[in-house]
N, C-alpha and C. Protein backbone atom coordinates (compact mmCIF):
# COMPACT_ATOMS: atom_id res chain seq x y z
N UNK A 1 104.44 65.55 106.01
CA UNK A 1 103.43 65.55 104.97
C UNK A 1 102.74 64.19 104.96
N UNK A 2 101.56 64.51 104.83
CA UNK A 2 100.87 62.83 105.05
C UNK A 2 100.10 62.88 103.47
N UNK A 3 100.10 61.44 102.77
CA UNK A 3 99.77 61.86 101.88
C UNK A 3 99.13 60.08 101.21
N UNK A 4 97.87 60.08 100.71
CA UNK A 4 96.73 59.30 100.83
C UNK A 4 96.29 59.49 99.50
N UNK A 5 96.02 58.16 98.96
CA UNK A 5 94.75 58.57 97.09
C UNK A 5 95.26 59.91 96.86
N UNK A 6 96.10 60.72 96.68
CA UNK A 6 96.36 61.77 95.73
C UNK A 6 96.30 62.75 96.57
N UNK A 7 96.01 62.38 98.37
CA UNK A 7 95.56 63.41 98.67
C UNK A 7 96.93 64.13 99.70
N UNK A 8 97.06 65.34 99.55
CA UNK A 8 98.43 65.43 100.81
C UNK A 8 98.05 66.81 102.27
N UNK A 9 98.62 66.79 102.87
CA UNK A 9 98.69 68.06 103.79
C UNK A 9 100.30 68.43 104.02
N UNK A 10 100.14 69.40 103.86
CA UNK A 10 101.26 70.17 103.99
C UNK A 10 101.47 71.47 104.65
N UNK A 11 102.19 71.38 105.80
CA UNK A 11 102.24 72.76 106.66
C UNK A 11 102.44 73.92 106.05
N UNK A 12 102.43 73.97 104.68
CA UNK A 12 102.20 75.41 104.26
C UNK A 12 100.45 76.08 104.08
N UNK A 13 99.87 75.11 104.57
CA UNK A 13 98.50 75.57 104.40
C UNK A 13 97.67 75.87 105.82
N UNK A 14 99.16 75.92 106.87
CA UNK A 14 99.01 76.06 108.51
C UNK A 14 98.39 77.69 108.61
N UNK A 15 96.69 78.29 108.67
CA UNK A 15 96.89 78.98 109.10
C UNK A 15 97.19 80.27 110.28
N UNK A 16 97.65 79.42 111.21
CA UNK A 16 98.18 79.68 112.79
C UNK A 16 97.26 79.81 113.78
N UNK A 17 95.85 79.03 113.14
CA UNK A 17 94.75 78.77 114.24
C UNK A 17 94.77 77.43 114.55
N UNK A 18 95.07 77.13 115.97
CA UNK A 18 95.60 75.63 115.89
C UNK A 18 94.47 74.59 115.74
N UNK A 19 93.02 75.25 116.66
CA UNK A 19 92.22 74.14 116.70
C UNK A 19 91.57 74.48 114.62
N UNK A 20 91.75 75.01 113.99
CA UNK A 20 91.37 75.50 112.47
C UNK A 20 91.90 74.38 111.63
N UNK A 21 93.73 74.97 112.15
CA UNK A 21 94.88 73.95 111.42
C UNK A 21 94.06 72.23 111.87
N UNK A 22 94.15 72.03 113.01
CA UNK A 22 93.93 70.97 113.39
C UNK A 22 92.37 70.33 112.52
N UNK A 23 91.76 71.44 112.49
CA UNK A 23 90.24 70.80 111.62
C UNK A 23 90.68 70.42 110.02
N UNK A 24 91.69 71.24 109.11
CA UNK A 24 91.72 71.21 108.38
C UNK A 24 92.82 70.04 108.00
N UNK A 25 93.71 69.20 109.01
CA UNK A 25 94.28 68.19 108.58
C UNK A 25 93.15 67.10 108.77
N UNK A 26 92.43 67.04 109.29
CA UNK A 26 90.95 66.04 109.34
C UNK A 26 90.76 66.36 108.65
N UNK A 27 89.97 67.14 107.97
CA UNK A 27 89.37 67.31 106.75
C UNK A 27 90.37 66.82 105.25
N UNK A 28 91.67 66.81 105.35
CA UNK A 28 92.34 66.18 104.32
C UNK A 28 92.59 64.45 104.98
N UNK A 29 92.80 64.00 105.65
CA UNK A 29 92.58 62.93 106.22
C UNK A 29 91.04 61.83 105.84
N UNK A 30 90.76 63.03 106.34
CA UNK A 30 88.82 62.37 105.38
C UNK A 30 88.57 62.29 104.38
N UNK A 31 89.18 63.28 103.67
CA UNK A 31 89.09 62.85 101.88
C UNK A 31 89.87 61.57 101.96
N UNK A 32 91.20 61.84 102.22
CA UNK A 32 91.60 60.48 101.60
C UNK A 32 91.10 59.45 101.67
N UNK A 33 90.45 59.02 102.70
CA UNK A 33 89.37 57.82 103.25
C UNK A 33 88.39 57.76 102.51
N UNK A 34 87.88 58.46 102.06
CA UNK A 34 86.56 58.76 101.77
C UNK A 34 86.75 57.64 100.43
N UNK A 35 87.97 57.76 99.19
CA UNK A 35 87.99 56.64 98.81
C UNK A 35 89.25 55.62 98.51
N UNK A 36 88.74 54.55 98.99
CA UNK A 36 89.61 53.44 99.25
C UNK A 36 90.72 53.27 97.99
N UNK A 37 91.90 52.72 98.64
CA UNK A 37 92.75 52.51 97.49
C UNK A 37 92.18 51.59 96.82
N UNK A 38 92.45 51.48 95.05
CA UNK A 38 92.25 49.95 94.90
C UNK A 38 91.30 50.73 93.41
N UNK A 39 90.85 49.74 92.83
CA UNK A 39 90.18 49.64 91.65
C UNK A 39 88.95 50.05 91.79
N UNK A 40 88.50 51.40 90.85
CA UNK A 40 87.20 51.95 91.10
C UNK A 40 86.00 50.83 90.44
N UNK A 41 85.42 50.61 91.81
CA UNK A 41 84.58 49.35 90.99
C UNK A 41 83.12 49.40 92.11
N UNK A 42 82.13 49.10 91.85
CA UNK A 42 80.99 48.71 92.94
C UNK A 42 81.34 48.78 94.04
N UNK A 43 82.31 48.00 94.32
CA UNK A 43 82.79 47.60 96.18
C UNK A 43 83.56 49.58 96.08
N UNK A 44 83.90 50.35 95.91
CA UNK A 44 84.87 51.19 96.40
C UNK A 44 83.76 52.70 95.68
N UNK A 45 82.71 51.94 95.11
CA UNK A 45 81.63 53.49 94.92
C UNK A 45 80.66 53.17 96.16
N UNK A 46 80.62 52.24 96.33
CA UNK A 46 79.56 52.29 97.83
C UNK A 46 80.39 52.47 99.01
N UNK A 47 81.73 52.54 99.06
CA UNK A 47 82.45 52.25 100.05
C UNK A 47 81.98 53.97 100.39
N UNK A 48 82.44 54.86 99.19
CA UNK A 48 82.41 56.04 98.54
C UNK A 48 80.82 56.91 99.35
N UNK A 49 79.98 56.24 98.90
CA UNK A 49 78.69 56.91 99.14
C UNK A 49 78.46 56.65 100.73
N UNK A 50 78.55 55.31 101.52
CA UNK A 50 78.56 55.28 102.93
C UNK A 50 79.67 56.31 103.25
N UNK A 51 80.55 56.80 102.98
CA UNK A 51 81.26 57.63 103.79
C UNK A 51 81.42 59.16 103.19
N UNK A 52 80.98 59.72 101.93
CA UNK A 52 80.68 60.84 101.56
C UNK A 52 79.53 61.92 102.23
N UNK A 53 78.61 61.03 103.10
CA UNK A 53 77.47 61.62 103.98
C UNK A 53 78.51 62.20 105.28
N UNK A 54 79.45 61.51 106.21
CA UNK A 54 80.25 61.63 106.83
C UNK A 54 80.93 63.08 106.85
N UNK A 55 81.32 62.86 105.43
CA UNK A 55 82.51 64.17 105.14
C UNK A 55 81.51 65.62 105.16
N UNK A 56 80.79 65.42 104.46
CA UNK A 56 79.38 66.76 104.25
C UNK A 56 79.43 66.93 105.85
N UNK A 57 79.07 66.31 107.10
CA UNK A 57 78.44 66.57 108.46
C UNK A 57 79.60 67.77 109.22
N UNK A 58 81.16 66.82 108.45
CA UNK A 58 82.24 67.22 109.52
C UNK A 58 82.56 68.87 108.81
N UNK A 59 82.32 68.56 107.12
CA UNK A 59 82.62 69.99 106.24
C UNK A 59 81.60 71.11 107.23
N UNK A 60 80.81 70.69 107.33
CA UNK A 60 79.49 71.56 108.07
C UNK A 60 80.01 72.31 109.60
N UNK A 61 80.65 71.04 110.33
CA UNK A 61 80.58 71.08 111.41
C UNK A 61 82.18 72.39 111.31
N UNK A 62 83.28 71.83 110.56
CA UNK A 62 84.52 72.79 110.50
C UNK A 62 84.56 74.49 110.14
N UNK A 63 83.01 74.25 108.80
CA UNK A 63 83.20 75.35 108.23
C UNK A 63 82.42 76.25 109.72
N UNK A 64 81.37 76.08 110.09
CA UNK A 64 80.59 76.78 111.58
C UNK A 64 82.13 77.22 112.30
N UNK A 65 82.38 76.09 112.84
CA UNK A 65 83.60 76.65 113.88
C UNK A 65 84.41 77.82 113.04
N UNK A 66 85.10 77.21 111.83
CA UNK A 66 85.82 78.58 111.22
C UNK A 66 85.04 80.15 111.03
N UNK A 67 83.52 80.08 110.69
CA UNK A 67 83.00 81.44 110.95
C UNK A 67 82.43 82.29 112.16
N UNK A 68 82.40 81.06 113.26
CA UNK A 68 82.30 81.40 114.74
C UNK A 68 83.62 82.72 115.23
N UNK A 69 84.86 81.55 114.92
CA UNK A 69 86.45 82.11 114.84
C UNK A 69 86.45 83.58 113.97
N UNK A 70 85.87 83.72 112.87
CA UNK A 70 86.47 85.27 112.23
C UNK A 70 85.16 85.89 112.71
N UNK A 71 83.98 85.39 113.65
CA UNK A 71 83.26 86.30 114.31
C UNK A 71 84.04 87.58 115.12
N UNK A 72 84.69 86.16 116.04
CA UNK A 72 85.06 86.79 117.39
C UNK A 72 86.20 87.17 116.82
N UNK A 73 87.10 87.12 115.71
CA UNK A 73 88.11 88.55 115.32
C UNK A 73 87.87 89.58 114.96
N UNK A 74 86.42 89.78 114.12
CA UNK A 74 85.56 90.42 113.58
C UNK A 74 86.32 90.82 111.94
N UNK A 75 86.75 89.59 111.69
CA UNK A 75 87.27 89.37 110.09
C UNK A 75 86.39 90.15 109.01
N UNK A 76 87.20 91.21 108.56
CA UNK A 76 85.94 92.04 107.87
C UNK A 76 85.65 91.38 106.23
N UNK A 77 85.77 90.26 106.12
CA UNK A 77 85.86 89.36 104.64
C UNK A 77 84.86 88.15 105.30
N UNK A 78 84.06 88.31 106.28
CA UNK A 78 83.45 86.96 107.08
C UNK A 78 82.36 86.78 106.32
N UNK A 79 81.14 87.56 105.23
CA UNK A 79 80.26 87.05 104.77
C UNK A 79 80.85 87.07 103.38
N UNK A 80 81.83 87.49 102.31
CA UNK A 80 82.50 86.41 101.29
C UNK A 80 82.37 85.11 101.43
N UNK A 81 83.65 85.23 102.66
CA UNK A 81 83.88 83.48 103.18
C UNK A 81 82.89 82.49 103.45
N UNK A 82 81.61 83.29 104.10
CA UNK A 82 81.17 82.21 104.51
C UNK A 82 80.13 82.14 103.38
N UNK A 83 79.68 82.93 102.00
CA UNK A 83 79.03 82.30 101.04
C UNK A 83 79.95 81.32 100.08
N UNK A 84 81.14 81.13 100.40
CA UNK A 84 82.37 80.43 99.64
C UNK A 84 81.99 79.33 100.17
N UNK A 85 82.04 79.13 101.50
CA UNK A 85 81.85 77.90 102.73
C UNK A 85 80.15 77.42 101.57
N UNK A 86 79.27 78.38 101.93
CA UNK A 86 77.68 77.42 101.54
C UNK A 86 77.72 76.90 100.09
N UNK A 87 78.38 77.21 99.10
CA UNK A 87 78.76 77.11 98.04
C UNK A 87 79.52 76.05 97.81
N UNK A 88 80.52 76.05 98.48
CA UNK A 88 81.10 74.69 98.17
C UNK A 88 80.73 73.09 99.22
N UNK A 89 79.68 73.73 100.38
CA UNK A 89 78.38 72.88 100.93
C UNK A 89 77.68 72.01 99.85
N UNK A 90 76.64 73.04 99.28
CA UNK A 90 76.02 72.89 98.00
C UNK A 90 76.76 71.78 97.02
N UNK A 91 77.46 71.93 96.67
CA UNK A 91 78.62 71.48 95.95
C UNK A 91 78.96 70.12 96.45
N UNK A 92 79.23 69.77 97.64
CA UNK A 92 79.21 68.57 97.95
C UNK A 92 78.16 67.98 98.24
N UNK A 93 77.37 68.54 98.45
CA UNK A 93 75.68 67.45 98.65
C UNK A 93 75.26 67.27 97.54
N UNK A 94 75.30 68.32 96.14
CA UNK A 94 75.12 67.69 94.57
C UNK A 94 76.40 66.77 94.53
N UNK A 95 77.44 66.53 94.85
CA UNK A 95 78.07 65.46 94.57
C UNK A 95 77.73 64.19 95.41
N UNK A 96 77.05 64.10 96.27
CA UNK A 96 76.64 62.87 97.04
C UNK A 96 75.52 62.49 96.70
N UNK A 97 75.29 63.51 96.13
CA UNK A 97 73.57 63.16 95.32
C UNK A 97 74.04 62.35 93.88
N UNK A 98 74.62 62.89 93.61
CA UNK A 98 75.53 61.95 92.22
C UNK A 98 75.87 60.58 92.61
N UNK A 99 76.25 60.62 93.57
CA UNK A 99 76.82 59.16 93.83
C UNK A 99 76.04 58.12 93.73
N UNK A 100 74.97 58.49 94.47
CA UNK A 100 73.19 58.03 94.74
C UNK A 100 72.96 57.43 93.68
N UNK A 101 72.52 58.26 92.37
CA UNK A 101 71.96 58.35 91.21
C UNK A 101 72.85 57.63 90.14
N UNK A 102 74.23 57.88 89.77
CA UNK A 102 74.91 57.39 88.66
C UNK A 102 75.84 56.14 89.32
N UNK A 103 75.60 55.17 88.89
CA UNK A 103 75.93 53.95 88.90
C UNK A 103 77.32 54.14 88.18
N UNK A 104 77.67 54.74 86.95
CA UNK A 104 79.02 55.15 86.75
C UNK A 104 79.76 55.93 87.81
N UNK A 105 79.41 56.92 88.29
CA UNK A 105 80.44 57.67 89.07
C UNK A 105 81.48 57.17 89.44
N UNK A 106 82.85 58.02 89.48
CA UNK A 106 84.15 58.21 89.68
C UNK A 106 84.32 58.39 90.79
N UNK A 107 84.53 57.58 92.40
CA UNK A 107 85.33 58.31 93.52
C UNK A 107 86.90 58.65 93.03
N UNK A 108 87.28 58.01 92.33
CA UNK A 108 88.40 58.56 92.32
C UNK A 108 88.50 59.98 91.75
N UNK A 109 87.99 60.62 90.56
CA UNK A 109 87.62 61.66 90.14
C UNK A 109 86.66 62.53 91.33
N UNK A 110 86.01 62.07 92.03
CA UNK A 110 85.43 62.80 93.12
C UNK A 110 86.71 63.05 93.99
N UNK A 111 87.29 62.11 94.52
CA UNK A 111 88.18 62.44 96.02
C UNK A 111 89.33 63.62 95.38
N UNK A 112 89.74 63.44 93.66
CA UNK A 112 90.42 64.64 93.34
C UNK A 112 89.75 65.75 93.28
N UNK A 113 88.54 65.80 93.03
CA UNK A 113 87.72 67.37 93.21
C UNK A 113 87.80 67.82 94.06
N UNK A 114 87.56 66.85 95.65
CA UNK A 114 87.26 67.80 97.52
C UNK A 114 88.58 68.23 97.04
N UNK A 115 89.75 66.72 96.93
CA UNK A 115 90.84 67.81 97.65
C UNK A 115 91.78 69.08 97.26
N UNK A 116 91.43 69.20 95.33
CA UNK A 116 91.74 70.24 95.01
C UNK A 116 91.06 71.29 95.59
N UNK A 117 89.82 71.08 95.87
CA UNK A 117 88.61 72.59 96.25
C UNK A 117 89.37 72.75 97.62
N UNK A 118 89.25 71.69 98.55
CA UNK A 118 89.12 72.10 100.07
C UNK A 118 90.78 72.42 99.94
N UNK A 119 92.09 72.10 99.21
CA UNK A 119 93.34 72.90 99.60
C UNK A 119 93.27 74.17 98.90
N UNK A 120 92.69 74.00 97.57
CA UNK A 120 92.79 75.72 97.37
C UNK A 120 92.11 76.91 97.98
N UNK A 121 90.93 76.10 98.97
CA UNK A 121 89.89 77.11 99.96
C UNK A 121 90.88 77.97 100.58
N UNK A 122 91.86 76.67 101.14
CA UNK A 122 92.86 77.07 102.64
C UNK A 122 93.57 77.92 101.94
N UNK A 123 94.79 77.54 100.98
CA UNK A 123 95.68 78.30 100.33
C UNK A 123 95.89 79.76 100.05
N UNK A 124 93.88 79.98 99.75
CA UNK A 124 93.99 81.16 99.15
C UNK A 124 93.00 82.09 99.66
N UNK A 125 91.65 81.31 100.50
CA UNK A 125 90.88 81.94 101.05
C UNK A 125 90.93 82.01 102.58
N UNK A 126 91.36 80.62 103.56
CA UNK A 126 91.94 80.63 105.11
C UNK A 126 92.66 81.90 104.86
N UNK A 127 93.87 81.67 103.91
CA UNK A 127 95.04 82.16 104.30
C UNK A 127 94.72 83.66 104.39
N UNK A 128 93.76 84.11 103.89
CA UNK A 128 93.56 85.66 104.00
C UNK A 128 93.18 86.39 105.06
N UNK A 129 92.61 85.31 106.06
CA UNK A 129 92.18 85.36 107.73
C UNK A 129 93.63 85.15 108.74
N UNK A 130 94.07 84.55 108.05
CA UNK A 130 95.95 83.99 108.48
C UNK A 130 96.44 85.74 108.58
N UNK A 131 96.50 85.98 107.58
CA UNK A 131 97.01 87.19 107.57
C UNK A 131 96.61 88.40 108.14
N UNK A 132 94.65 88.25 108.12
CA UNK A 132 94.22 89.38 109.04
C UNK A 132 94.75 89.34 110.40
N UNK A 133 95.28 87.94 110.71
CA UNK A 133 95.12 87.38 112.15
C UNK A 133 96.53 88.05 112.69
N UNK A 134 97.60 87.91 111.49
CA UNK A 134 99.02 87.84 111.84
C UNK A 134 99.38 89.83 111.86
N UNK A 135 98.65 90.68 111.30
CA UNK A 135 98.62 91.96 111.47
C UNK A 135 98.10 92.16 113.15
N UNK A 136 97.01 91.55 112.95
CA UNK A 136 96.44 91.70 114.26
C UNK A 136 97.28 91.85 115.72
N UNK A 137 98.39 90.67 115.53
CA UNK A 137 98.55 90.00 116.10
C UNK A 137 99.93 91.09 116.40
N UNK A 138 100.24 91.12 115.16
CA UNK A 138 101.91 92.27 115.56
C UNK A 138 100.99 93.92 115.96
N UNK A 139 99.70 94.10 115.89
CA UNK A 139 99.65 95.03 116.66
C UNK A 139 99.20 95.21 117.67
N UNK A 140 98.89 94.10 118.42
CA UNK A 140 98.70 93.86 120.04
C UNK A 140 99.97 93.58 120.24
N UNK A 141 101.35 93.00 119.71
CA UNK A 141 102.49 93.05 120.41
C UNK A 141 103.33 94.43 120.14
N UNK A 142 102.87 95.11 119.68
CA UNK A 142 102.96 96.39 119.61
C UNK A 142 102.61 97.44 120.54
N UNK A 143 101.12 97.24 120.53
CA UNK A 143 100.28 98.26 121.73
C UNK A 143 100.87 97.31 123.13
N UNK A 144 100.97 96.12 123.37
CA UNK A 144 101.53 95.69 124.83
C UNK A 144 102.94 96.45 125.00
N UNK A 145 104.01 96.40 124.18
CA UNK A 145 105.16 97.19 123.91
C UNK A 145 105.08 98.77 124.34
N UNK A 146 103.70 99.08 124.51
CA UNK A 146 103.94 100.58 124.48
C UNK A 146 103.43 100.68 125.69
N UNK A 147 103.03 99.88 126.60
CA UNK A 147 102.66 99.89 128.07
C UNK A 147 100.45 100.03 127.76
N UNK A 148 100.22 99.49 126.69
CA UNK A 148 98.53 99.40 127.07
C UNK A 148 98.37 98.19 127.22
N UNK A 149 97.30 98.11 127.61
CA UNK A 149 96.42 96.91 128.10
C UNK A 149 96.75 95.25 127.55
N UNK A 150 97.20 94.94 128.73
CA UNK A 150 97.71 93.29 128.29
C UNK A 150 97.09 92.29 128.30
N UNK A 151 95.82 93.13 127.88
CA UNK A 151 94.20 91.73 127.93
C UNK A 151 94.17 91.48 126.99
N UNK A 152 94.97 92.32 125.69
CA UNK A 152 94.86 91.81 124.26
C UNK A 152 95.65 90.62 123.94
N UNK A 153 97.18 90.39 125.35
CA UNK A 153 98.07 89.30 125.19
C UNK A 153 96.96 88.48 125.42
N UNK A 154 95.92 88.21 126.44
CA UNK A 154 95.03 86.76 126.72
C UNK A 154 94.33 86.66 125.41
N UNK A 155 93.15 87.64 125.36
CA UNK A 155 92.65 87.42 123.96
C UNK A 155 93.69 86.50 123.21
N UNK A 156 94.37 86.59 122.92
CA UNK A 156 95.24 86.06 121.68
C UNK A 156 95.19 84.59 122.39
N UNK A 157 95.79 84.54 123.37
CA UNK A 157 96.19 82.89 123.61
C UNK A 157 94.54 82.02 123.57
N UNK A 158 93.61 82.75 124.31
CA UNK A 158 92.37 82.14 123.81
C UNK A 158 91.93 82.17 122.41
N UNK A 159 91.92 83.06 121.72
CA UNK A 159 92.19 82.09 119.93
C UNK A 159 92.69 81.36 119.49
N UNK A 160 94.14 80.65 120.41
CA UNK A 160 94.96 79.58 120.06
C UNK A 160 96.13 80.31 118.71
N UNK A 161 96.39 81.64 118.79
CA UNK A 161 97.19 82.11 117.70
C UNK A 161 98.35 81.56 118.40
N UNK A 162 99.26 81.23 116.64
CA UNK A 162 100.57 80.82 117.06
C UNK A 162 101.12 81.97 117.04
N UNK A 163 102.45 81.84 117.47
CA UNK A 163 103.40 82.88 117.39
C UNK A 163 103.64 83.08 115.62
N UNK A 164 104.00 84.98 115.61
CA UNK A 164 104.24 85.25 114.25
C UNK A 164 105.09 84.27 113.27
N UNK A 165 106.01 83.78 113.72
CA UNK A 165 106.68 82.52 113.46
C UNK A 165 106.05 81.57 112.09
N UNK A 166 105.09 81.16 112.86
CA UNK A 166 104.04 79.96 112.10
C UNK A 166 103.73 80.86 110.28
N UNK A 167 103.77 82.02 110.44
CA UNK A 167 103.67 82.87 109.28
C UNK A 167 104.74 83.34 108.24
N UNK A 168 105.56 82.48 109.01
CA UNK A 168 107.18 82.98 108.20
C UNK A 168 107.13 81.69 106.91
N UNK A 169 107.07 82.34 105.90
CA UNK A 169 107.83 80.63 104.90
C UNK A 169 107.30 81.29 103.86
């Protein structure tokens, strides 16, 4: 567990897409950065606003790859998710726009907002693709079991799915 300004990751929010998992411990990694330990003061709200533009590019860049990914599963929850994704976009560019504008603003009260939003995204909205993934997944080791087509075993390893395993806890 790595754990930064309030912020933590924890392998229960693994949802067995590795390069996904792997975006989404950056993405808690970046909050924590985003603001500096130490006394919310001038020096640590600008620290705040130079690196809040940052986090918006990579949120952009993670959330694309994640709806690319439930393309090619053909995740039937993919336009929910991805108005959840522009929504909480939105959401962070009015908060960087805040930063801009109010000379009061809170990073510390900001860096607790991403990282409550962006772990409860995973927790409760990833994880529902976790699960389409992990059905999926026991019924291609199913249909290979019954002697069909073992192109569904490659498919899988090119998504980077972990073994059912990663879904146990």
């Amino acid at each position: 567990m790595e754990k930064k300004n309030g912020t933590e990751w924890d392998d229960r929010y693994l949802t067995g897409v590795e390069q996904l998992d792997d975006q989404h411990r950056e993405l808690v990694r970046m909050i924590g950065e985003v603001f500096p330990e130490g006394a919310d003061n001038e020096e640590t709200r600008s620290f705040f606003r130079r690196n809040i533009f940052r986090l918006v590019q990579y949120v952009k860049y993670h959330f694309g790859e994640e709806e690319r990914f439930m393309e090619k599963i053909n995740y039937p929850d993919l336009a929910v998710h991805a108005k959840q994704h522009e929504k909480f976009v939105g959401e962070l560019l009015e908060l960087a726009k805040r930063t801009e504008e109010d000379k009061f603003f809170s990073p510390a009260a900001a860096t607790h907002y991403l990282m409550d939003n962006i772990l409860t995204h995973i927790a409760h909205v990833d994880k529902k693709y976790a699960t389409f993934i992990h059905v999926l997944s026991f019924q291609a080791e199913n249909s290979i079991r019954l002697n069909r087509p073992a192109r569904r075993s490659a498919f899988w390893h090119e998504m980077q799915i972990l073994p059912t395993e990663a879904f146990i806890g």
